[in-house]
ModelCIF file with pLDDT and N, C-alpha, C, O atoms, coordinates in Angstrom:
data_MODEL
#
_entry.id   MODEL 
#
_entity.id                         1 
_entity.type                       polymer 
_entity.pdbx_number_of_molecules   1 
#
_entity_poly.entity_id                      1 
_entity_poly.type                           'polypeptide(L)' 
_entity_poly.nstd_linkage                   no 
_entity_poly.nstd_monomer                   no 
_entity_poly.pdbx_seq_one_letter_code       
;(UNK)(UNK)(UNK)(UNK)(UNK)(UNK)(UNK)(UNK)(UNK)(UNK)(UNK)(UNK)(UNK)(UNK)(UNK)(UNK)
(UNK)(UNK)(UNK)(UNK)(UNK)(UNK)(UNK)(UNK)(UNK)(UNK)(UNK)(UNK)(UNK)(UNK)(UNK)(UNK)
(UNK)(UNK)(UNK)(UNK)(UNK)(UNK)(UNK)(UNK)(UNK)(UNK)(UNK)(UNK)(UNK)(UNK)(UNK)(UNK)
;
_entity_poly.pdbx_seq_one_letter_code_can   XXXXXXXXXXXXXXXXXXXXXXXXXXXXXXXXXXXXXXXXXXXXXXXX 
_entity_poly.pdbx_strand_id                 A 
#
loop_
_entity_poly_seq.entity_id 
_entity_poly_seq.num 
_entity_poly_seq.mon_id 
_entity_poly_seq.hetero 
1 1  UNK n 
1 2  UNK n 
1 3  UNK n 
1 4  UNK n 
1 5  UNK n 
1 6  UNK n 
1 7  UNK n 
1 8  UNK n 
1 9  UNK n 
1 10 UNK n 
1 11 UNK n 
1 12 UNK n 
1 13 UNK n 
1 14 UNK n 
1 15 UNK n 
1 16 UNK n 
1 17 UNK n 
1 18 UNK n 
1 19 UNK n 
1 20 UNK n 
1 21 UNK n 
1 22 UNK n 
1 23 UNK n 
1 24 UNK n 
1 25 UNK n 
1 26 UNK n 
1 27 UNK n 
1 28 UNK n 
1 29 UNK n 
1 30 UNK n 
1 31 UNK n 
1 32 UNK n 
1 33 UNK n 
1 34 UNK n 
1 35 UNK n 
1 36 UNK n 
1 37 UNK n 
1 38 UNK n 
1 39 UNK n 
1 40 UNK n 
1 41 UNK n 
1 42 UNK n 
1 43 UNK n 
1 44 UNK n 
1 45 UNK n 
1 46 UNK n 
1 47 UNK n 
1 48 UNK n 
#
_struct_asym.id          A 
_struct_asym.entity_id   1 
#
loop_
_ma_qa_metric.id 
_ma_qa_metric.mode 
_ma_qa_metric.name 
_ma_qa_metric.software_group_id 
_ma_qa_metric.type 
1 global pLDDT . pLDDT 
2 local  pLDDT . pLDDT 
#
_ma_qa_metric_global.metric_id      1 
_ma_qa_metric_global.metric_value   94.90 
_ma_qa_metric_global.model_id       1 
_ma_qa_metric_global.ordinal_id     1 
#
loop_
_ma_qa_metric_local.label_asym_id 
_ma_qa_metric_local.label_comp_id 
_ma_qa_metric_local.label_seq_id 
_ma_qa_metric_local.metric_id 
_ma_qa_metric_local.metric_value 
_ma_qa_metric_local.model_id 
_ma_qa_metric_local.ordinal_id 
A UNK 1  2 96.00 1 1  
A UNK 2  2 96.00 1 2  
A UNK 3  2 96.00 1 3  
A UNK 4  2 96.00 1 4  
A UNK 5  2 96.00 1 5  
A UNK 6  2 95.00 1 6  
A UNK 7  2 96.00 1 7  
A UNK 8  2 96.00 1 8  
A UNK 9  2 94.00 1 9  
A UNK 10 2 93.00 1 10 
A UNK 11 2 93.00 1 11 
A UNK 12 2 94.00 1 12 
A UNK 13 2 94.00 1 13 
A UNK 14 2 95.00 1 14 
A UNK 15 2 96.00 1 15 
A UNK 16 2 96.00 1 16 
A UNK 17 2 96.00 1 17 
A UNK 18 2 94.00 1 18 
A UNK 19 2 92.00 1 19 
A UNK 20 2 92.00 1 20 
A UNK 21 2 92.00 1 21 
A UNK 22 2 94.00 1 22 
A UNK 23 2 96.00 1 23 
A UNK 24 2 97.00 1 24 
A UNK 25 2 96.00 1 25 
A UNK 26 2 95.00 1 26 
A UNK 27 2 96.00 1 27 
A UNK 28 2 96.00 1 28 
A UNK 29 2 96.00 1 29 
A UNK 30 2 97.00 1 30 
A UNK 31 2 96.00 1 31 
A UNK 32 2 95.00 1 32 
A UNK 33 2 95.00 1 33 
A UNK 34 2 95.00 1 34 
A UNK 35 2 95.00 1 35 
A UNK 36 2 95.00 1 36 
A UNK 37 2 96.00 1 37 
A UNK 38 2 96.00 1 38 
A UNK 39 2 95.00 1 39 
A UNK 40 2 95.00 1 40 
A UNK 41 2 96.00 1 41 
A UNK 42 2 95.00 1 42 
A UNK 43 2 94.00 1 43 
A UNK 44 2 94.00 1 44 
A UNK 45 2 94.00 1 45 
A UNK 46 2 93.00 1 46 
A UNK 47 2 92.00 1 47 
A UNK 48 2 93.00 1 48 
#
loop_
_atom_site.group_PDB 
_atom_site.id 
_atom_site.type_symbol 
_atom_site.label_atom_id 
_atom_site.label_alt_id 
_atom_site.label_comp_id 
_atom_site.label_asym_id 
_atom_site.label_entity_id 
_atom_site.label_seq_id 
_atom_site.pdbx_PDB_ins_code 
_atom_site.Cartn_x 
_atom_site.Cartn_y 
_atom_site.Cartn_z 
_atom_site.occupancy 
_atom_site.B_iso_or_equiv 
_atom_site.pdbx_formal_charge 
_atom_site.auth_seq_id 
_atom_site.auth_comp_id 
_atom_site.auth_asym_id 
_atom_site.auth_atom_id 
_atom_site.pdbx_PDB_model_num 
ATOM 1   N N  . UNK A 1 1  ? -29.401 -17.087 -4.488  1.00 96.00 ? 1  UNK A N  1 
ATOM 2   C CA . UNK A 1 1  ? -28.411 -16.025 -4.724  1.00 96.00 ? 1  UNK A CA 1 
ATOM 3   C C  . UNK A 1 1  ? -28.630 -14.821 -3.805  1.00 96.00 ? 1  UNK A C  1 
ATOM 4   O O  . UNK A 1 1  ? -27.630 -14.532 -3.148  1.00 96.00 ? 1  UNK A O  1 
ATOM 5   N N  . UNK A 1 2  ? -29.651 -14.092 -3.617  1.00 96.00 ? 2  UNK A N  1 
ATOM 6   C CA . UNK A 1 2  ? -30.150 -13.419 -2.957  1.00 96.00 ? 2  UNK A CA 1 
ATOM 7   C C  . UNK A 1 2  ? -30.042 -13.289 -0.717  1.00 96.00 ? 2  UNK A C  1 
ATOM 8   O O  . UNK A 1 2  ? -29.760 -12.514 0.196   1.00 96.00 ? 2  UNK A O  1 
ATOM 9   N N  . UNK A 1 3  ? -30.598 -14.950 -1.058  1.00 96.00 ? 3  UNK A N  1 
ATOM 10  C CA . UNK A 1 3  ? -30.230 -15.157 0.052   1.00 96.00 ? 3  UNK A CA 1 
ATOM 11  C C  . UNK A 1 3  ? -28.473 -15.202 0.550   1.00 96.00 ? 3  UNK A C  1 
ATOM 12  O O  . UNK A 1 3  ? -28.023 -14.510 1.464   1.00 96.00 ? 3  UNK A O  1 
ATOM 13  N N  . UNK A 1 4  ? -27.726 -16.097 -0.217  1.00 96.00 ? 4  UNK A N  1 
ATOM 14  C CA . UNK A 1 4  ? -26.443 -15.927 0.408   1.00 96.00 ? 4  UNK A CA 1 
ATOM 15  C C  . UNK A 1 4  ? -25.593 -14.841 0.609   1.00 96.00 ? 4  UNK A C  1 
ATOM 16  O O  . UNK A 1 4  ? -24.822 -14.700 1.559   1.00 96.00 ? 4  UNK A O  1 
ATOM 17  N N  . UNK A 1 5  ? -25.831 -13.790 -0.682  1.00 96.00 ? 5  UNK A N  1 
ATOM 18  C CA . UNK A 1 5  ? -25.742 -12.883 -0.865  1.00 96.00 ? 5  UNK A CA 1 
ATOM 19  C C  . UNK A 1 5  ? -26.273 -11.722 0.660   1.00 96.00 ? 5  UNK A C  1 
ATOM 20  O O  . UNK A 1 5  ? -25.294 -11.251 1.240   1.00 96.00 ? 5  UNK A O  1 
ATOM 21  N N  . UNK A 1 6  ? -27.232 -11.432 1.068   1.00 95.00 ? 6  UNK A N  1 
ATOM 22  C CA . UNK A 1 6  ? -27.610 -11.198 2.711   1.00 95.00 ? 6  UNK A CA 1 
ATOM 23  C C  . UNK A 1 6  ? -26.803 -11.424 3.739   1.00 95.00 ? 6  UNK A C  1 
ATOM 24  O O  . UNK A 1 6  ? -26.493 -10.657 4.652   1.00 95.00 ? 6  UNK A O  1 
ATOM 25  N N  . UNK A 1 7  ? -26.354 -12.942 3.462   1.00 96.00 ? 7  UNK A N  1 
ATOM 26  C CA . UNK A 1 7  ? -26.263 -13.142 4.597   1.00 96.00 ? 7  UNK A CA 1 
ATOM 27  C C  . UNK A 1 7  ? -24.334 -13.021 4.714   1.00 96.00 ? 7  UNK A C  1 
ATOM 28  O O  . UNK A 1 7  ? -23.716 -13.376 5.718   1.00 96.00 ? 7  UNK A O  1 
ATOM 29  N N  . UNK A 1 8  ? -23.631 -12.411 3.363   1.00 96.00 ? 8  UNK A N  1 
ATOM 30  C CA . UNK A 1 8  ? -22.110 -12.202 3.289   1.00 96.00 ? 8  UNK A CA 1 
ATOM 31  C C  . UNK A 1 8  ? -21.621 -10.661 3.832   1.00 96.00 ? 8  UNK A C  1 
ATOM 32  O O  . UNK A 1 8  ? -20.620 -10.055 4.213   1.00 96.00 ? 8  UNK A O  1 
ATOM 33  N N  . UNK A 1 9  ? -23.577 -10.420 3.494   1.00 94.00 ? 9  UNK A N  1 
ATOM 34  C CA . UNK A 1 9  ? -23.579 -8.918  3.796   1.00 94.00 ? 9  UNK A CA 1 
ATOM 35  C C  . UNK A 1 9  ? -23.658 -8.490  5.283   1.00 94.00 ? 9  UNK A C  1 
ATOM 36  O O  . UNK A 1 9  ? -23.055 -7.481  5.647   1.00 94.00 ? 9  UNK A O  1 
ATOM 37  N N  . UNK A 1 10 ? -24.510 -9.358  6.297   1.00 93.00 ? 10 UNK A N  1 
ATOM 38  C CA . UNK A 1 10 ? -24.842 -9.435  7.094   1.00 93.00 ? 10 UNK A CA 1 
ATOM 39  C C  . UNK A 1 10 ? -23.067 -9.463  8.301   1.00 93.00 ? 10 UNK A C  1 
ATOM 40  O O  . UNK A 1 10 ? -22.858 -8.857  9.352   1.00 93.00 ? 10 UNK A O  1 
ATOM 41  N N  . UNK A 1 11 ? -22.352 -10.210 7.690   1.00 93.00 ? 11 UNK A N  1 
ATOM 42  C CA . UNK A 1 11 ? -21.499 -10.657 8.157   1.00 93.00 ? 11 UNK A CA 1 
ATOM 43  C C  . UNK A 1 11 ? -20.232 -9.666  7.916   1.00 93.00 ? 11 UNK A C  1 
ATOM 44  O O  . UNK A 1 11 ? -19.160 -9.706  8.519   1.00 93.00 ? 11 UNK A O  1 
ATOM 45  N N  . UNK A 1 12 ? -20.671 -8.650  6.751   1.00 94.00 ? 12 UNK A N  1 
ATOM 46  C CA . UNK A 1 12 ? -19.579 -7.724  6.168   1.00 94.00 ? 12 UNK A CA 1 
ATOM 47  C C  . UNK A 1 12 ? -18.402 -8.363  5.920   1.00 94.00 ? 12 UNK A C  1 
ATOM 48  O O  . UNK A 1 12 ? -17.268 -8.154  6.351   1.00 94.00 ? 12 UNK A O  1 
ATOM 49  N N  . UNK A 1 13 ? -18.866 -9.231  5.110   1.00 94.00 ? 13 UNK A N  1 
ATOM 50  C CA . UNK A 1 13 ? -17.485 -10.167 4.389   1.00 94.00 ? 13 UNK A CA 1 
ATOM 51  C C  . UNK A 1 13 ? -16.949 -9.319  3.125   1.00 94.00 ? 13 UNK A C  1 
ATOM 52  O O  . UNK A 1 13 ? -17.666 -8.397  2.739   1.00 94.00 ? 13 UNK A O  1 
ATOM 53  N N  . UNK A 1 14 ? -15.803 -9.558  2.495   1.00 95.00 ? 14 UNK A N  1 
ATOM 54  C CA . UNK A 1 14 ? -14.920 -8.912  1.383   1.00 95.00 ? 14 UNK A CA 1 
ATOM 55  C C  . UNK A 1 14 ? -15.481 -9.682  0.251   1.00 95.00 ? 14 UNK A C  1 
ATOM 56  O O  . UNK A 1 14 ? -14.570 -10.312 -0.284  1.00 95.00 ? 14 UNK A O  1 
ATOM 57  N N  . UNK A 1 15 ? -16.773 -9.904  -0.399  1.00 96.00 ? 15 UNK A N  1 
ATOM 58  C CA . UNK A 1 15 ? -17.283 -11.111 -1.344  1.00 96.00 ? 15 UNK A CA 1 
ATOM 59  C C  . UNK A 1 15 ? -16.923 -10.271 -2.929  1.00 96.00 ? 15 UNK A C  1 
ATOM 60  O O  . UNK A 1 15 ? -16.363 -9.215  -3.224  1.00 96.00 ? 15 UNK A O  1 
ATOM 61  N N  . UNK A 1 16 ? -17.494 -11.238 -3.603  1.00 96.00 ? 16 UNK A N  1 
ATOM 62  C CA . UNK A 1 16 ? -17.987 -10.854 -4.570  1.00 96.00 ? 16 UNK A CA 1 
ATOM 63  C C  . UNK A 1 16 ? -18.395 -12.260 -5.716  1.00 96.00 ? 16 UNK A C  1 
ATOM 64  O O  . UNK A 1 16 ? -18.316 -13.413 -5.291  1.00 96.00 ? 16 UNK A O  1 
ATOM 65  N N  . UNK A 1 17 ? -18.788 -11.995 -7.048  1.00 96.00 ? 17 UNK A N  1 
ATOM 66  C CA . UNK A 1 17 ? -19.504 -13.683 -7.596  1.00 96.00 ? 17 UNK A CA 1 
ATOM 67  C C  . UNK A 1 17 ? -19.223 -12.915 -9.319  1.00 96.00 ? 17 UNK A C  1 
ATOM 68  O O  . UNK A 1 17 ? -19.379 -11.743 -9.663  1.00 96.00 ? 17 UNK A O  1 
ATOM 69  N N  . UNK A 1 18 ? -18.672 -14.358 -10.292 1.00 94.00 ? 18 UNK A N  1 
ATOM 70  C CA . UNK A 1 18 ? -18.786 -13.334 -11.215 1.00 94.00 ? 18 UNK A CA 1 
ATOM 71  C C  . UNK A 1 18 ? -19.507 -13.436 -12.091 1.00 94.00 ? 18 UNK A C  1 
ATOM 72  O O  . UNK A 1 18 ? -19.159 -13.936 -13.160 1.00 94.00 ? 18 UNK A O  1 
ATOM 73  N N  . UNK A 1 19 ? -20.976 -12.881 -11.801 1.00 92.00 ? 19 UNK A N  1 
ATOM 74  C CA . UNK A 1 19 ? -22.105 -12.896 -12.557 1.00 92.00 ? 19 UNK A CA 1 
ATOM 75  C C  . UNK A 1 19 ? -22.077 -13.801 -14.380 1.00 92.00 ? 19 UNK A C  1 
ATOM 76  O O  . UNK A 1 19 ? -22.155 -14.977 -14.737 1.00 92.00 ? 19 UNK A O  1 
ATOM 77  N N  . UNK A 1 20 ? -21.951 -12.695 -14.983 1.00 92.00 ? 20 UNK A N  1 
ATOM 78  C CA . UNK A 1 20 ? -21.899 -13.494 -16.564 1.00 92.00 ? 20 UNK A CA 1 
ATOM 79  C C  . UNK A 1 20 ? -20.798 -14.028 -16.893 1.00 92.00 ? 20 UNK A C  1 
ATOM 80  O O  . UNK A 1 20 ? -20.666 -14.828 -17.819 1.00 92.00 ? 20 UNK A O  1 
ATOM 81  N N  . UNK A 1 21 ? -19.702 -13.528 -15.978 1.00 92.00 ? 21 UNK A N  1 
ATOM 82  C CA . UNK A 1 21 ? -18.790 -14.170 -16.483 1.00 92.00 ? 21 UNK A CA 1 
ATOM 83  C C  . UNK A 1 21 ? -18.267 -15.766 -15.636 1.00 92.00 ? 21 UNK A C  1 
ATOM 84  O O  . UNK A 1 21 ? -17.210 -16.376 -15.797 1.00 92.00 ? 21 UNK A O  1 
ATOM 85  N N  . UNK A 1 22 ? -19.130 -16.021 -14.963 1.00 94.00 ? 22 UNK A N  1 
ATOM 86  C CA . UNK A 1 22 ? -19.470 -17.733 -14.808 1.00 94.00 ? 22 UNK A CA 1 
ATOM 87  C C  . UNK A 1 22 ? -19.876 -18.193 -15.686 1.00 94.00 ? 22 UNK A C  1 
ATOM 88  O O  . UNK A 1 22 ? -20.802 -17.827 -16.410 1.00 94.00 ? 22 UNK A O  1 
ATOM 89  N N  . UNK A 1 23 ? -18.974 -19.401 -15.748 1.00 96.00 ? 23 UNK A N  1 
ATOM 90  C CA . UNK A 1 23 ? -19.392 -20.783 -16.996 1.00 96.00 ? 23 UNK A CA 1 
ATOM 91  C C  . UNK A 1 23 ? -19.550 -21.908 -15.851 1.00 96.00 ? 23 UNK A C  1 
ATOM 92  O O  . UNK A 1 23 ? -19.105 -21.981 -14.706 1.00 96.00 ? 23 UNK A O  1 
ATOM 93  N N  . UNK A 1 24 ? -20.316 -22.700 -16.580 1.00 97.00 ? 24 UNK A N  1 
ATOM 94  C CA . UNK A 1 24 ? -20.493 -23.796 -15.909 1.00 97.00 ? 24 UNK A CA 1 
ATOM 95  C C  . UNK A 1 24 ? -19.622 -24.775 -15.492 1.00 97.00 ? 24 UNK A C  1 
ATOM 96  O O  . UNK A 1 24 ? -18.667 -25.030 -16.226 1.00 97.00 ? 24 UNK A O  1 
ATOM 97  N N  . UNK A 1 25 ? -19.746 -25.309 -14.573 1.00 96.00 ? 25 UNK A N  1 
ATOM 98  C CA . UNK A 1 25 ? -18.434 -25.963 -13.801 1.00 96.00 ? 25 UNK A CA 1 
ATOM 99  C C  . UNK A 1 25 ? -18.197 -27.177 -14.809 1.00 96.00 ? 25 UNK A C  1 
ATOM 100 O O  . UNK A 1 25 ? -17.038 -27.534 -15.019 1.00 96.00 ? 25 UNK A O  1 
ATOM 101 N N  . UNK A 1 26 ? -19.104 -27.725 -15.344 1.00 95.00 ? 26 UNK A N  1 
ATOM 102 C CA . UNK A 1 26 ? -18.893 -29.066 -15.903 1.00 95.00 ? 26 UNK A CA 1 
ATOM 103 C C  . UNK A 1 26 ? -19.260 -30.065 -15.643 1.00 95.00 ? 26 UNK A C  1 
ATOM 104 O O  . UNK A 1 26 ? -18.956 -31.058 -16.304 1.00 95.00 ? 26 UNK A O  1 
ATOM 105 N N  . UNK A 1 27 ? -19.966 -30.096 -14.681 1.00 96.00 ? 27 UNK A N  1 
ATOM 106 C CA . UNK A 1 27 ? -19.834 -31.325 -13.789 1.00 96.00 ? 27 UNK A CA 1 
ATOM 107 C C  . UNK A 1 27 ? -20.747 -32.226 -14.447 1.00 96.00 ? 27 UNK A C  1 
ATOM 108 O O  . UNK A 1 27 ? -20.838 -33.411 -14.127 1.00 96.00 ? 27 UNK A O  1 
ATOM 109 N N  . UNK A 1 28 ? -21.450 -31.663 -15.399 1.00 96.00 ? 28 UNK A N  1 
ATOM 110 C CA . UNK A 1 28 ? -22.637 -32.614 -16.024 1.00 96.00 ? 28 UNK A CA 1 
ATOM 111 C C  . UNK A 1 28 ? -22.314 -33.304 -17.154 1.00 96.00 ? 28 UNK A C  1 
ATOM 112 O O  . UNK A 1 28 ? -22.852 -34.367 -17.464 1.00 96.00 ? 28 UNK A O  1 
ATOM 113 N N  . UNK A 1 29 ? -21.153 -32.557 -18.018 1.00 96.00 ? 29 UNK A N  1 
ATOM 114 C CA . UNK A 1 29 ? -20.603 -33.185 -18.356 1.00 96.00 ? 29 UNK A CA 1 
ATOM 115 C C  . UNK A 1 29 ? -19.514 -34.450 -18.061 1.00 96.00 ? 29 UNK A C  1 
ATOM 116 O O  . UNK A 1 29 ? -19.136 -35.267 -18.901 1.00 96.00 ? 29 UNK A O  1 
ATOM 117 N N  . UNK A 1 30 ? -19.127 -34.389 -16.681 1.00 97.00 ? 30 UNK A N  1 
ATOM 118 C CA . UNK A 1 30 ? -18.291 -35.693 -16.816 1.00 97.00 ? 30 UNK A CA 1 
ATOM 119 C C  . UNK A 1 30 ? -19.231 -36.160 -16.158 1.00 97.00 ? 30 UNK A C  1 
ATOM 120 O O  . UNK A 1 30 ? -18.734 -37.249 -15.871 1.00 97.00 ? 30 UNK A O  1 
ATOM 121 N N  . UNK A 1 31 ? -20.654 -36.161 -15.496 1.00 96.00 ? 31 UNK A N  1 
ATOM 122 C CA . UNK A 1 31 ? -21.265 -36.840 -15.164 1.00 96.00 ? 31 UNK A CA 1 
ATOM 123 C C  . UNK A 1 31 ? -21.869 -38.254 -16.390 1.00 96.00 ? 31 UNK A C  1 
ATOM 124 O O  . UNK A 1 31 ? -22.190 -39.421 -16.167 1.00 96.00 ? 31 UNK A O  1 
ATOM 125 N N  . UNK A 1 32 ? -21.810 -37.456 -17.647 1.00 95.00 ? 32 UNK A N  1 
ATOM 126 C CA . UNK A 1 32 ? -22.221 -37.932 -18.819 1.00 95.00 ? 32 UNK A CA 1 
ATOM 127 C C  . UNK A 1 32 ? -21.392 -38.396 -19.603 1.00 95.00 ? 32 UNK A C  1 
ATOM 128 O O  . UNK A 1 32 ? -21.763 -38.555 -20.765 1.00 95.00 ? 32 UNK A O  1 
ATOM 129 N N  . UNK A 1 33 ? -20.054 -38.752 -19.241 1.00 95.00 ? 33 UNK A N  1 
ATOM 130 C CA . UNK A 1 33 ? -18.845 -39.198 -19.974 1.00 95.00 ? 33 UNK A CA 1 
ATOM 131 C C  . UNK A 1 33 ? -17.908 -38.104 -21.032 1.00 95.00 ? 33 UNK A C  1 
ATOM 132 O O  . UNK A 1 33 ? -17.013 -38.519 -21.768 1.00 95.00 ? 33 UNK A O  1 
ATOM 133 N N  . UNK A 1 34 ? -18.249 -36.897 -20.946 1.00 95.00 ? 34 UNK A N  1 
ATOM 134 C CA . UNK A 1 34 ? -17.933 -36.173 -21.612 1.00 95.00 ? 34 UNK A CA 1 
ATOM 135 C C  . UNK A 1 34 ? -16.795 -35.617 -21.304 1.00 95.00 ? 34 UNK A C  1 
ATOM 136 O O  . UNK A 1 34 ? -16.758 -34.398 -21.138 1.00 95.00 ? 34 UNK A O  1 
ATOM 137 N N  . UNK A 1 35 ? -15.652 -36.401 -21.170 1.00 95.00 ? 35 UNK A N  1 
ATOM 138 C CA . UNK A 1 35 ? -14.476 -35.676 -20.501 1.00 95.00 ? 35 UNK A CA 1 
ATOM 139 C C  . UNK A 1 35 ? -14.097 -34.244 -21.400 1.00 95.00 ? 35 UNK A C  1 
ATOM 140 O O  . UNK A 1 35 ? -14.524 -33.191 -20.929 1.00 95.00 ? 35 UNK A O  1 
ATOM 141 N N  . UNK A 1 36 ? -13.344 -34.191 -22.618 1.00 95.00 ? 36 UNK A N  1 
ATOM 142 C CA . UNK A 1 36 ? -12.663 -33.154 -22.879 1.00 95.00 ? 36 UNK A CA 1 
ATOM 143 C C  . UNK A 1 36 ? -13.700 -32.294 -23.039 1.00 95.00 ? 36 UNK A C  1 
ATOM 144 O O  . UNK A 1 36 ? -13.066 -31.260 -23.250 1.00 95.00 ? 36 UNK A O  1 
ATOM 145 N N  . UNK A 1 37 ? -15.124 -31.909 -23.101 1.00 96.00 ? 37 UNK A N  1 
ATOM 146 C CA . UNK A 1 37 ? -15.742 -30.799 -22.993 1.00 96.00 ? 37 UNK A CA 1 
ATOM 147 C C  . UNK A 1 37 ? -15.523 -30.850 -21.067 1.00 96.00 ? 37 UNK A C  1 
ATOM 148 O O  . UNK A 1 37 ? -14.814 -29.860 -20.894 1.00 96.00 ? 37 UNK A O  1 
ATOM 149 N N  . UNK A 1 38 ? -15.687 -31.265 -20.129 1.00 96.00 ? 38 UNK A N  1 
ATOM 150 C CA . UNK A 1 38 ? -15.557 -30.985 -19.016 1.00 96.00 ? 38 UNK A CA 1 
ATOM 151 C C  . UNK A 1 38 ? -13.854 -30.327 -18.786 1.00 96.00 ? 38 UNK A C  1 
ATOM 152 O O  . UNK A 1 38 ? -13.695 -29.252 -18.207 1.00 96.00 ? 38 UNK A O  1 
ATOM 153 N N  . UNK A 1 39 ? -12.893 -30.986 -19.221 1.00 95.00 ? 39 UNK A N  1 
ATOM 154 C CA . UNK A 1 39 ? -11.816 -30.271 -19.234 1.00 95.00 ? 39 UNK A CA 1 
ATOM 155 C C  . UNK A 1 39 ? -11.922 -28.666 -19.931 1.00 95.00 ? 39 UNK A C  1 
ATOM 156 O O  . UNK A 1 39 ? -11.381 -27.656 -19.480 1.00 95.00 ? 39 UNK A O  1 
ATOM 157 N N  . UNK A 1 40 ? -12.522 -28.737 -20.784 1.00 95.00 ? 40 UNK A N  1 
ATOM 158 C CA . UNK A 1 40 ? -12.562 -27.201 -21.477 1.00 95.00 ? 40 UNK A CA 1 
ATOM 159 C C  . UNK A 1 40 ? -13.409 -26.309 -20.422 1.00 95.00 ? 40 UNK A C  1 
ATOM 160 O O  . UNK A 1 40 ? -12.966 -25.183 -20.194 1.00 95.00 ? 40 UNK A O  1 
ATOM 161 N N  . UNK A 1 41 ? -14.662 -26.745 -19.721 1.00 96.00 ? 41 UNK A N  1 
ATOM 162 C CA . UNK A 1 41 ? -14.989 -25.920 -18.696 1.00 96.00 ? 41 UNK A CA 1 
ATOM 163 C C  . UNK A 1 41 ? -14.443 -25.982 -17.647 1.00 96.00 ? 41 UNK A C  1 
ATOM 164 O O  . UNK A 1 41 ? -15.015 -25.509 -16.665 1.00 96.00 ? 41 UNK A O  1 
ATOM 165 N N  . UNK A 1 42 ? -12.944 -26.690 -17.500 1.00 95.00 ? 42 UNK A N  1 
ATOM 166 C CA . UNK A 1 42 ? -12.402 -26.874 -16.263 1.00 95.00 ? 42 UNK A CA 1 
ATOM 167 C C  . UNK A 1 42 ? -11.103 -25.544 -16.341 1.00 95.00 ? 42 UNK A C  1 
ATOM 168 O O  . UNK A 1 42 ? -10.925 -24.753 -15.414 1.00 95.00 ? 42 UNK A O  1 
ATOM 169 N N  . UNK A 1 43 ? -10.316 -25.535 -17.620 1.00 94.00 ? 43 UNK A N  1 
ATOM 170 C CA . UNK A 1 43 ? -9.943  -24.663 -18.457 1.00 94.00 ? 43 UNK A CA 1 
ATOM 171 C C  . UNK A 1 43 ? -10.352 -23.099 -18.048 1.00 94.00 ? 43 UNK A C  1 
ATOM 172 O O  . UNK A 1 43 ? -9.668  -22.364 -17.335 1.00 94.00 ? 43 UNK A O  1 
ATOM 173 N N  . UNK A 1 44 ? -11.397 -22.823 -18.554 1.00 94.00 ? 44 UNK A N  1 
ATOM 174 C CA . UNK A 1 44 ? -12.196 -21.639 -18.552 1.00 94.00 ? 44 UNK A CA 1 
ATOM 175 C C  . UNK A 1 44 ? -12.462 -21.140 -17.120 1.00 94.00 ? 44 UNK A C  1 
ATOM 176 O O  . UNK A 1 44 ? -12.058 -20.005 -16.867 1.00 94.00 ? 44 UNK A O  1 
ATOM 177 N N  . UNK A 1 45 ? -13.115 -21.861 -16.103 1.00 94.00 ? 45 UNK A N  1 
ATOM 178 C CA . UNK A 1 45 ? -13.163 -21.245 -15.244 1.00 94.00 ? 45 UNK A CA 1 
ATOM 179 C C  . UNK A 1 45 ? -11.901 -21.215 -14.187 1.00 94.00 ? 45 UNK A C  1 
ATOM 180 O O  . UNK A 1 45 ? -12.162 -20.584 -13.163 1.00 94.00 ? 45 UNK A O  1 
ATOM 181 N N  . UNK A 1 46 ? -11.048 -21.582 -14.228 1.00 93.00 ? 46 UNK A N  1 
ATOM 182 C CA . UNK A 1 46 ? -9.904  -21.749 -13.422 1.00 93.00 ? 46 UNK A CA 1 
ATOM 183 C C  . UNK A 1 46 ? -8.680  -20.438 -14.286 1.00 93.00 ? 46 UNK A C  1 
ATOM 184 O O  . UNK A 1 46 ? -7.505  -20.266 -13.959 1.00 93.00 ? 46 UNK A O  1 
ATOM 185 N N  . UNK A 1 47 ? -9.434  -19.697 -15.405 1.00 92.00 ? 47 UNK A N  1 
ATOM 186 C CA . UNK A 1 47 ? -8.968  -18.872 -15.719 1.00 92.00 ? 47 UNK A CA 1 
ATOM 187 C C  . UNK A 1 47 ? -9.456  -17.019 -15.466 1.00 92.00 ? 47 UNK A C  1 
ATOM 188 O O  . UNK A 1 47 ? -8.802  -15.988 -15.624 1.00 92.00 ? 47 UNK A O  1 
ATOM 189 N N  . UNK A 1 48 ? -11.166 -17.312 -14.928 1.00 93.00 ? 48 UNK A N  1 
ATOM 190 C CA . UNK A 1 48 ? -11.713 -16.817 -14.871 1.00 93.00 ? 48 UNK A CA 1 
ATOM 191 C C  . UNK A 1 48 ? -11.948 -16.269 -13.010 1.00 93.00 ? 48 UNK A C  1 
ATOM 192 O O  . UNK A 1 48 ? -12.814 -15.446 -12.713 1.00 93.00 ? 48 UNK A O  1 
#
């Protein structure tokens, strides 16, 4: 974090990340067959 963070800076890019208000992408869940909890974090962050 730190590092990429440097290096957006370095570059004076327009960034930003949204700390707590990131949820997890999901991906472990449909890795694990868990579709509609992966849809609900698919949900959430595409709102976020």
């Amino acid at each position: 974090i730190p590092s990429t963070i440097r290096i957006l800076q370095e570059a004076k890019e327009d960034f930003t990340a949204l700390e707590l208000e990131e949820f997890c992408c999901g991906y472990v869940a449909h890795l694990v067959g868990a579709e509609d909890d992966f849809k609900r974090c698919q949900e959430k962050n595409i709102s976020s």
